[in-house]
Protein backbone atom coordinates (compact mmCIF):
# COMPACT_ATOMS: atom_id res chain seq x y z
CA UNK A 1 7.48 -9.89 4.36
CA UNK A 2 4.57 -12.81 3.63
CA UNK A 3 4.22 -14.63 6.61
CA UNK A 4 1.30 -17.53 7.16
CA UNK A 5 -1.71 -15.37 8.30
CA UNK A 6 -0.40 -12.04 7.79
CA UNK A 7 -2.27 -9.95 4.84
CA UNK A 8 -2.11 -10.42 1.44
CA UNK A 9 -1.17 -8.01 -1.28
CA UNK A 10 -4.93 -6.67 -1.88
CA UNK A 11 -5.98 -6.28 1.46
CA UNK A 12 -2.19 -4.23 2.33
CA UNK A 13 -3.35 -1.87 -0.36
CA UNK A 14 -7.20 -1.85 0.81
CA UNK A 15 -5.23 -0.90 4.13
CA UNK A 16 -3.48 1.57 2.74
CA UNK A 17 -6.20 3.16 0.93
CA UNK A 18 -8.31 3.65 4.35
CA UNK A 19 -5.47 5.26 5.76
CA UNK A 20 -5.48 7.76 3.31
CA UNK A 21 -9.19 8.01 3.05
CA UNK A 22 -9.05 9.07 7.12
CA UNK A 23 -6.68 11.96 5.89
CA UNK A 24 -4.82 11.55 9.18
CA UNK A 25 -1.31 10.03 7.76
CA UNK A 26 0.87 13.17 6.33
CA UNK A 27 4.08 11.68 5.57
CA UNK A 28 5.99 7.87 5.59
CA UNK A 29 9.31 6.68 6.55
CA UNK A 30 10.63 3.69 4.37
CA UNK A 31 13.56 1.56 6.21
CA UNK A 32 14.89 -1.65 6.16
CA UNK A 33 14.73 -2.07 1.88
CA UNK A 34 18.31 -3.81 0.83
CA UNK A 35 18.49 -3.63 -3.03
CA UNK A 36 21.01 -6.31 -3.02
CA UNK A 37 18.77 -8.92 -1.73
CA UNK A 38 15.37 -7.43 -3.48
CA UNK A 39 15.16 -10.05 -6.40
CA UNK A 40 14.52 -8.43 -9.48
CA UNK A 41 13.38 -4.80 -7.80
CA UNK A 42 9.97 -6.63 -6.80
CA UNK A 43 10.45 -5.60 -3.06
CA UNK A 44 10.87 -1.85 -4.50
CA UNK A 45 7.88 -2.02 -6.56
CA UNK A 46 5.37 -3.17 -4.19
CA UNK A 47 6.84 -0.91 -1.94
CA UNK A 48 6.32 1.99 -4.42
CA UNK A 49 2.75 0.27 -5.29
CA UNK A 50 1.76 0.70 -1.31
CA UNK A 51 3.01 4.01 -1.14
CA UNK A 52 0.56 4.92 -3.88
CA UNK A 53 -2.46 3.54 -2.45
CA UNK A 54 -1.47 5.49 0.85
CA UNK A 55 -1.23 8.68 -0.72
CA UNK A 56 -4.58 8.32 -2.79
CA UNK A 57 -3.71 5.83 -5.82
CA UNK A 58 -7.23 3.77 -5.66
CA UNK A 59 -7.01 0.09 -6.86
CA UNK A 60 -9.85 -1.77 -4.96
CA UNK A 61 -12.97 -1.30 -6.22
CA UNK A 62 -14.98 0.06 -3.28
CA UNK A 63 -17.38 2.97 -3.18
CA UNK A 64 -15.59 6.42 -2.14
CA UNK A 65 -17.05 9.64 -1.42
CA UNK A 66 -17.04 10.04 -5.16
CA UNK A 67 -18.26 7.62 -6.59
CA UNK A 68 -20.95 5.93 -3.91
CA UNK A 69 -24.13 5.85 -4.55
């Protein structure tokens, strides 16, 4: 949930991606999602967005072992 302050939507996934980067997270437990009061799935699909960057989807552009310098 936004709230004033909290992150925002780039740095959750920028987050997400160090997590998986440190290779120390080896599974994820997803609660609290109520499809009846997700408007239009867009809950679910950030959701599912995050979940990618945590297990190795790469959006930000930052260097990685593979492609810095």
């Amino acid at each position: 949930t936004m709230v004033p302050g909290g992150a925002t939507y780039r740095e959750a996934h920028l987050i997400m991606e160090l997590l998986n980067d440190s290779g120390i997270v080896h599974s994820l437990d997803i609660v609290e999602l109520n499809p009846f009061l997700d408007e239009r799935g867009r809950t679910a699909r950030s959701v599912v967005e995050l979940i990618g960057s945590l297990f190795g989807q790469q959006i930000t552009d930052r260097p990685t072992p593979t492609n810095a310098m």
